[in-house]
N, C-alpha and C. Protein backbone atom coordinates (compact mmCIF):
# COMPACT_ATOMS: atom_id res chain seq x y z
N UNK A 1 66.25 -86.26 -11.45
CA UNK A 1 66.28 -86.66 -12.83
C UNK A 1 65.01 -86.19 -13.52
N UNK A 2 65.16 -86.04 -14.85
CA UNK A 2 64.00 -85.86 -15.71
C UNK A 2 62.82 -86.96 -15.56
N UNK A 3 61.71 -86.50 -15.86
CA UNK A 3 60.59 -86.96 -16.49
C UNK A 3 60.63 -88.04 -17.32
N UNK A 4 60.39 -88.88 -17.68
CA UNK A 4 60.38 -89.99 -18.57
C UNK A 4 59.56 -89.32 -19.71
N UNK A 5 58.09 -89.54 -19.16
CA UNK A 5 56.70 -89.40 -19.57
C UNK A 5 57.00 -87.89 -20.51
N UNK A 6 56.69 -86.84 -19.53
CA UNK A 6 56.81 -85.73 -20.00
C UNK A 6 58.26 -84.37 -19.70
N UNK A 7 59.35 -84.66 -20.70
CA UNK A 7 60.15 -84.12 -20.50
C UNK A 7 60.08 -82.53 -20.18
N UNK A 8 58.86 -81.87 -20.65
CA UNK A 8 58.42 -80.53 -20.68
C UNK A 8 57.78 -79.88 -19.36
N UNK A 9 58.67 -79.99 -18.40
CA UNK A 9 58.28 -79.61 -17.37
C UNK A 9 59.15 -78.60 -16.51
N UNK A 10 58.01 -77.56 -16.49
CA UNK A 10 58.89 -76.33 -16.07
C UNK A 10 57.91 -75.43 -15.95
N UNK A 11 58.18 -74.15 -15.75
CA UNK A 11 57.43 -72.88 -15.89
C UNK A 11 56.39 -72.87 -16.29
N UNK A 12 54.77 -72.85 -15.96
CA UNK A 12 53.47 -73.22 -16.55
C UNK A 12 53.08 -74.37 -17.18
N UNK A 13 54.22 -75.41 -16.75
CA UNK A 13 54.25 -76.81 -17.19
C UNK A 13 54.37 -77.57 -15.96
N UNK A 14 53.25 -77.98 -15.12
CA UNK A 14 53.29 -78.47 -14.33
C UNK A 14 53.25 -80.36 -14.49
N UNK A 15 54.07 -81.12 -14.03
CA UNK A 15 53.83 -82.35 -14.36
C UNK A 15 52.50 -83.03 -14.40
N UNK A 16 52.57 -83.86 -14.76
CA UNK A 16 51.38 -85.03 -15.49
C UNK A 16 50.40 -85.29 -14.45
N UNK A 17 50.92 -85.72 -13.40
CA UNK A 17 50.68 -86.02 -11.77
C UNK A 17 50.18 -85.40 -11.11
N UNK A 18 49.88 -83.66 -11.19
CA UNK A 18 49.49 -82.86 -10.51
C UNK A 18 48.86 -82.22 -11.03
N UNK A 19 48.11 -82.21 -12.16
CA UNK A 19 47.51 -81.70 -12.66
C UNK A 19 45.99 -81.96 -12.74
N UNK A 20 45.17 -81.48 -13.15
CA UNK A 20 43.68 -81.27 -12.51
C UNK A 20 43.41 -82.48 -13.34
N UNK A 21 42.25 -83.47 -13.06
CA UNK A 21 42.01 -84.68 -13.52
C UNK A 21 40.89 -83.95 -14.44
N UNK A 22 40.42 -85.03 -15.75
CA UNK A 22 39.09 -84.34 -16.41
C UNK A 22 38.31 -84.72 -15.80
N UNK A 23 36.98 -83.97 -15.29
CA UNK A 23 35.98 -83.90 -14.80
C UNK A 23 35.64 -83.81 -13.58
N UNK A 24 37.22 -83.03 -12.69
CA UNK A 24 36.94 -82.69 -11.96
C UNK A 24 37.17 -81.62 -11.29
N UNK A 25 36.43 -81.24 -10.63
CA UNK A 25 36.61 -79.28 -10.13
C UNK A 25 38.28 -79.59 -9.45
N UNK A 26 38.45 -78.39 -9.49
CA UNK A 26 39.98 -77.97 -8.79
C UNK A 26 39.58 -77.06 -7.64
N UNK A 27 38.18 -77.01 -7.64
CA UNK A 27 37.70 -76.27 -6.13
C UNK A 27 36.26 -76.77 -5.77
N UNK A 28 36.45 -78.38 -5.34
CA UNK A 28 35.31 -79.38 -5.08
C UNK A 28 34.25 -78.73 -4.39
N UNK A 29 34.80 -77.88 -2.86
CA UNK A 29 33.62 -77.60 -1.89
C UNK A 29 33.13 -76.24 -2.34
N UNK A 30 33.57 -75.47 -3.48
CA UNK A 30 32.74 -74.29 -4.01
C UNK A 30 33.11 -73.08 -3.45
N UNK A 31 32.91 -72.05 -3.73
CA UNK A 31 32.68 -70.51 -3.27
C UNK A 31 32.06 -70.73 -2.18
N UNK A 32 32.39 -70.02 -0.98
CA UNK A 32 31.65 -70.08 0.17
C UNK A 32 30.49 -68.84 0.04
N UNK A 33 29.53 -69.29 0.78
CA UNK A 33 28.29 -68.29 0.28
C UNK A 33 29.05 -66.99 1.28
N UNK A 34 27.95 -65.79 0.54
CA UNK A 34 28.45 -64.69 1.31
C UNK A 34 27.46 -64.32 2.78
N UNK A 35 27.79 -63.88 3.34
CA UNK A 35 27.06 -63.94 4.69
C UNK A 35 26.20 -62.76 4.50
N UNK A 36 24.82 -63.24 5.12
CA UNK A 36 23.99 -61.80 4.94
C UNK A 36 24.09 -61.00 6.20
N UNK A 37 23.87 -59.97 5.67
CA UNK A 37 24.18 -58.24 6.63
C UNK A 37 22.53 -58.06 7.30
N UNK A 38 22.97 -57.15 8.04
CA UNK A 38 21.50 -56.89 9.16
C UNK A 38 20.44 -56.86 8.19
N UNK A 39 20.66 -56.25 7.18
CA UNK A 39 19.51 -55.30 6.79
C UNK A 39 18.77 -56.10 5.49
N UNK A 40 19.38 -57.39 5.04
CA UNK A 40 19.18 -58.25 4.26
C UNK A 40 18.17 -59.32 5.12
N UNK A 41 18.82 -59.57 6.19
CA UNK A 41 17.53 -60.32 6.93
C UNK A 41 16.55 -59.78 7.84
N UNK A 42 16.51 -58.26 8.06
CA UNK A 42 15.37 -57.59 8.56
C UNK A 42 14.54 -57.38 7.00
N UNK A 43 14.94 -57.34 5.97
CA UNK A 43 14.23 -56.80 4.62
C UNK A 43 13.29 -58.00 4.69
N UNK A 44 14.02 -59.36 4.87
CA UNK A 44 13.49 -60.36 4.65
C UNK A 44 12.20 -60.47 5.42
N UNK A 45 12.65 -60.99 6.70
CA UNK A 45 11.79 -61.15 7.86
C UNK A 45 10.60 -59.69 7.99
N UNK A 46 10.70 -58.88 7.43
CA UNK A 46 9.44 -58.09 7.59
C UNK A 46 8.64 -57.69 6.03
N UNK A 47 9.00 -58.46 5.03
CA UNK A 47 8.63 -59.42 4.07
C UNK A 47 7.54 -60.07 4.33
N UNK A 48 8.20 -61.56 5.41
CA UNK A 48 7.32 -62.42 5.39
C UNK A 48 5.97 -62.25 5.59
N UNK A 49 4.52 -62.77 5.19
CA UNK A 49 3.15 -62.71 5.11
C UNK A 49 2.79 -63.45 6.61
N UNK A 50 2.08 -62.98 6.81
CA UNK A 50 1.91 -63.58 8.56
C UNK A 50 -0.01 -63.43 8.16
N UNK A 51 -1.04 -64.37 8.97
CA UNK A 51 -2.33 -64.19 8.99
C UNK A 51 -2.89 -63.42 10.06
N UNK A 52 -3.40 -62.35 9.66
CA UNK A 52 -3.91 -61.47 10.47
C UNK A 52 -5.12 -62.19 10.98
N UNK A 53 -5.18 -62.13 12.89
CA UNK A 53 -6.09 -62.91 13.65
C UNK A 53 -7.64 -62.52 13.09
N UNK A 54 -7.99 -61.25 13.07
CA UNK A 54 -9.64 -60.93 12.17
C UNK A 54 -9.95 -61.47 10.95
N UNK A 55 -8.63 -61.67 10.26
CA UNK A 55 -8.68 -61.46 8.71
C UNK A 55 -8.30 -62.37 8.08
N UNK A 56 -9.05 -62.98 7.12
CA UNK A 56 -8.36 -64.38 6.15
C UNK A 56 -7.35 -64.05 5.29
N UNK A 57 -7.32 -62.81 5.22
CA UNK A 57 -5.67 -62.47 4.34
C UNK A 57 -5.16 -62.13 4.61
N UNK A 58 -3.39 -62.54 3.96
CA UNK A 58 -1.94 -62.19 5.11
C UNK A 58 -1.41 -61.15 4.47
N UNK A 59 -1.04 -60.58 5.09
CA UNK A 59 -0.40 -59.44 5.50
C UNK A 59 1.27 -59.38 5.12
N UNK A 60 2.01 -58.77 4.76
CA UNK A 60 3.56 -59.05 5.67
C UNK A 60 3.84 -58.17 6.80
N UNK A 61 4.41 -58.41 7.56
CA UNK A 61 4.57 -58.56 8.51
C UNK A 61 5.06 -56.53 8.81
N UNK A 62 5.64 -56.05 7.94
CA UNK A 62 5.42 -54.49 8.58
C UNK A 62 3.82 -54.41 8.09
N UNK A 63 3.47 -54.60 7.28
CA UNK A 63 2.13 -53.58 7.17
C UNK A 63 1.47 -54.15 8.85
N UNK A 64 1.88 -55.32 9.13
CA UNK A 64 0.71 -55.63 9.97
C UNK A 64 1.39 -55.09 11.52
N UNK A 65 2.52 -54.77 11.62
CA UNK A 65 2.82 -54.15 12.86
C UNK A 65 2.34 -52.60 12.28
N UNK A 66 2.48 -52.10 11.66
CA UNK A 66 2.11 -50.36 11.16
C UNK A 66 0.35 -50.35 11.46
N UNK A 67 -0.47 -51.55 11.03
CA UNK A 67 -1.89 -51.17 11.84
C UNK A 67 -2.05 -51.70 13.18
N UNK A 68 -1.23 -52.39 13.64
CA UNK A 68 -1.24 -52.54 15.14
C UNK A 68 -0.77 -50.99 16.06
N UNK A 69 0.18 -50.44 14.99
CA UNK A 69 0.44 -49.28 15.91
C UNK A 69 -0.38 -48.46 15.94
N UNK A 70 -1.46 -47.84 14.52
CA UNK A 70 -2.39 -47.13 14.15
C UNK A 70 -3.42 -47.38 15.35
N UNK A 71 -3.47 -48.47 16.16
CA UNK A 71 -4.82 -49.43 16.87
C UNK A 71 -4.05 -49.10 18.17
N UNK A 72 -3.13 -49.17 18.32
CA UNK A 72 -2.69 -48.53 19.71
C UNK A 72 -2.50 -46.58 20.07
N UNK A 73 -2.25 -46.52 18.47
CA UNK A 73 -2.06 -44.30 18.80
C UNK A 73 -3.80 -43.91 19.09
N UNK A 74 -4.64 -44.91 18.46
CA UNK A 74 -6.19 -44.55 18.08
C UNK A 74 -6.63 -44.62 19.63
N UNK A 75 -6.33 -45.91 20.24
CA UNK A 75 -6.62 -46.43 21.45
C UNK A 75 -6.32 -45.04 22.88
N UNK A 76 -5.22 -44.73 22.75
CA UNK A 76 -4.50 -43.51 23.48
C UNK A 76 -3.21 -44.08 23.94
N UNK A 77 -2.60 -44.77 23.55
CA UNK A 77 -1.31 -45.24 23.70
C UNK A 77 -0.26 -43.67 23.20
N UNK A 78 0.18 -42.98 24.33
CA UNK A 78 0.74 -41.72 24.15
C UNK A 78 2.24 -42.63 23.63
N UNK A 79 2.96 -43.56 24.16
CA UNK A 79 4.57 -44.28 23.00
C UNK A 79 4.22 -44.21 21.48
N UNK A 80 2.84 -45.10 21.17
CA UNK A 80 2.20 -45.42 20.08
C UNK A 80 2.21 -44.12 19.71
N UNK A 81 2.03 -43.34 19.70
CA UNK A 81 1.23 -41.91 19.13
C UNK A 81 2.31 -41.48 18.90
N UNK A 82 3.48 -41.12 19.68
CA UNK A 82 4.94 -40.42 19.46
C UNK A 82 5.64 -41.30 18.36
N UNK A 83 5.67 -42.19 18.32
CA UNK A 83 6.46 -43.17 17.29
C UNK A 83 5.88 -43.29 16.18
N UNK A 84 4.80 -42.88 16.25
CA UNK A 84 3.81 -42.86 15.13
C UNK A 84 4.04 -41.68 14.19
N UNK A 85 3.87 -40.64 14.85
CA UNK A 85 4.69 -39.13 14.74
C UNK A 85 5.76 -38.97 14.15
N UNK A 86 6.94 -39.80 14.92
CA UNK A 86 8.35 -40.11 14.55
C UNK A 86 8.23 -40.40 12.81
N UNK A 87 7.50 -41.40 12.66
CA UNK A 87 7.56 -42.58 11.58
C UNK A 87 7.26 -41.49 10.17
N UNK A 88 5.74 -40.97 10.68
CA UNK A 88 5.49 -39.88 9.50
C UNK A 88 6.15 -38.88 9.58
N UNK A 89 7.09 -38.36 10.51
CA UNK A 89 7.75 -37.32 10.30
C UNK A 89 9.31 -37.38 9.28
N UNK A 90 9.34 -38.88 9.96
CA UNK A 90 10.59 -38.89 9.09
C UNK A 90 10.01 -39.28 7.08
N UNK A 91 9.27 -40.03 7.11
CA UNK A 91 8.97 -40.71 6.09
C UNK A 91 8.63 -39.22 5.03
N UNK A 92 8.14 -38.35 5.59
CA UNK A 92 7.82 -37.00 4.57
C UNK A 92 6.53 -36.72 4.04
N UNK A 93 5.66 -37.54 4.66
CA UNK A 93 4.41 -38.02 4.38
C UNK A 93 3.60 -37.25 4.95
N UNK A 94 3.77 -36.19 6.01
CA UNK A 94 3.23 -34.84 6.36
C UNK A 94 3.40 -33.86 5.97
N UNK A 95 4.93 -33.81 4.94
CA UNK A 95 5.43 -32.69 4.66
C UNK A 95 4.50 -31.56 3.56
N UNK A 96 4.10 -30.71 3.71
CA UNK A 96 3.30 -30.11 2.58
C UNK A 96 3.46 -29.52 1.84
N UNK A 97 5.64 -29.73 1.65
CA UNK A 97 6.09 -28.93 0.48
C UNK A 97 6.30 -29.85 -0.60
N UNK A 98 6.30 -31.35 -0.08
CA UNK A 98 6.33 -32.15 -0.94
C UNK A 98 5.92 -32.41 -2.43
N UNK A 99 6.73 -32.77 -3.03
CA UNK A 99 5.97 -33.23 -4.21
C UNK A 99 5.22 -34.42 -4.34
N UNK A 100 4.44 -34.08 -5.08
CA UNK A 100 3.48 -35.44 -5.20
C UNK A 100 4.27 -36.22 -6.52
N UNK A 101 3.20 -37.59 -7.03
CA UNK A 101 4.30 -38.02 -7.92
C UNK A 101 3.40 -37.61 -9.40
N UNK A 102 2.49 -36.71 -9.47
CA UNK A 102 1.86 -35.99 -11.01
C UNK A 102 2.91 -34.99 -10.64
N UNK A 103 3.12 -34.47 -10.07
CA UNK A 103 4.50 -33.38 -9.76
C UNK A 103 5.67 -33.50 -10.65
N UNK A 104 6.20 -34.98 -10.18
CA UNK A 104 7.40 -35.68 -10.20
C UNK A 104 7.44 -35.64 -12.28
N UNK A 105 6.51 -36.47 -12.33
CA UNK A 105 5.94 -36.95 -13.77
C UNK A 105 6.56 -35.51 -14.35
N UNK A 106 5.61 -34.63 -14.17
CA UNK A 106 5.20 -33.60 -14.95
C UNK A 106 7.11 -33.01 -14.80
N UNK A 107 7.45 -32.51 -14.23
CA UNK A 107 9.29 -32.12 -14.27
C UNK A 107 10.16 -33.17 -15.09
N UNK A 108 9.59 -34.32 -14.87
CA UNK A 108 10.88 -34.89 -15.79
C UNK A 108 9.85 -34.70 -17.29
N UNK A 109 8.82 -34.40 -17.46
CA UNK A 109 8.46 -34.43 -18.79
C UNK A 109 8.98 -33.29 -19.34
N UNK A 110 8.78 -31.89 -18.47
CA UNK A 110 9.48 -30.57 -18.69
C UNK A 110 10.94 -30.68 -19.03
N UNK A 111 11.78 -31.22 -18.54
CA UNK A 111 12.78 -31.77 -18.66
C UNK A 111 13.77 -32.13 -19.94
N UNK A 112 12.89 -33.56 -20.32
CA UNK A 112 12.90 -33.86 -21.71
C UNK A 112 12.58 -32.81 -22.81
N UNK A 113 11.03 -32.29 -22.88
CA UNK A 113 11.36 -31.40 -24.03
C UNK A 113 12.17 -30.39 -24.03
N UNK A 114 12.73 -29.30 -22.50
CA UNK A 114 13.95 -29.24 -22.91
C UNK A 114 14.73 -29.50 -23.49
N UNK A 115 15.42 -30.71 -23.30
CA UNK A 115 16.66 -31.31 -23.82
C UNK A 115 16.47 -31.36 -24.88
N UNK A 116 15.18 -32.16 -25.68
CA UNK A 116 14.84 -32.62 -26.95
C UNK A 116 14.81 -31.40 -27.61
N UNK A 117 14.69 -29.68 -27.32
CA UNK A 117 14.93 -28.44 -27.96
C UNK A 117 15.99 -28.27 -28.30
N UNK A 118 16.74 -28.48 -26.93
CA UNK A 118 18.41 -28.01 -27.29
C UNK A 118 19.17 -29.24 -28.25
N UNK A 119 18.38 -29.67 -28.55
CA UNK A 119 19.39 -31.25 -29.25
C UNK A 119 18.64 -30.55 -30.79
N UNK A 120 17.46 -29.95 -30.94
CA UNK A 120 17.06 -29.87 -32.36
C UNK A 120 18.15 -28.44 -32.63
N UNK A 121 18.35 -27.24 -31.66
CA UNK A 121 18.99 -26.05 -32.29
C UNK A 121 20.40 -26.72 -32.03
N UNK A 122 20.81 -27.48 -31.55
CA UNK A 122 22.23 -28.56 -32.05
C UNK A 122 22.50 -28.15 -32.93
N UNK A 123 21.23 -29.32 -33.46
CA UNK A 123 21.32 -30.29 -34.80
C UNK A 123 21.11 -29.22 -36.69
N UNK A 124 20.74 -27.88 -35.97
CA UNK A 124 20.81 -26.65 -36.39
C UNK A 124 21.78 -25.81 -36.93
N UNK A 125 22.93 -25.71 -35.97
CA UNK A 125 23.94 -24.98 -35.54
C UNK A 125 25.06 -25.80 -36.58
């Protein structure tokens, strides 16, 4: 049988009874958080500031393994020295074709007044 209350019940008319109360969520326990990926909690964790044993100021935690390694390639640690190698080889930081960043600057400035030429014989044409 029909509705008493609300005869209008049908298709996007859901009865009186089932419908979301005011003031309260229709999804109480929330969005579940999203789970973090490897590289979100290694970013983190080598982030964190750790106190360097000589030194009253902290560090985070890569810079302070990167001079521990510097203190072991210096020492003669031949792993230390190869990984060390590794690190600047990949990073580009030996490379001597590199650009520097007055390099960098200076091309995108070249760049622009390019563009800013060809936009005035445009604006010409």
């Amino acid at each position: 049988m029909t509705d008493a209350k609300n005869p209008n019940v049908g298709y996007m008319k859901p009865p009186e009874h089932t419908q979301f109360k005011k003031g309260k969520s229709g999804n109480p326990r929330g969005r579940p958080r999203k789970r973090e990926d490897l590289n979100t909690v290694l970013h983190r964790v080598l982030n964190h500031k750790v106190r360097v044993k000589d030194n009253d100021q902290k560090l985070p935690i890569r810079d302070a393994l990167m001079w521990k390694l510097r203190e072991l390639a210096v020492s003669g640690d031949k792993q230390a020295m190869a990984l060390q190698r590794r690190i600047i080889d990949e990073s580009g930081i030996a490379d001597p074709d590199a650009y520097s960043r007055e390099e960098e600057k200076q091309e995108i400035v070249r760049a622009l007044k390019s563009f800013s030429e060809y936009m005035e014989r445009k604006k010409e044409q």
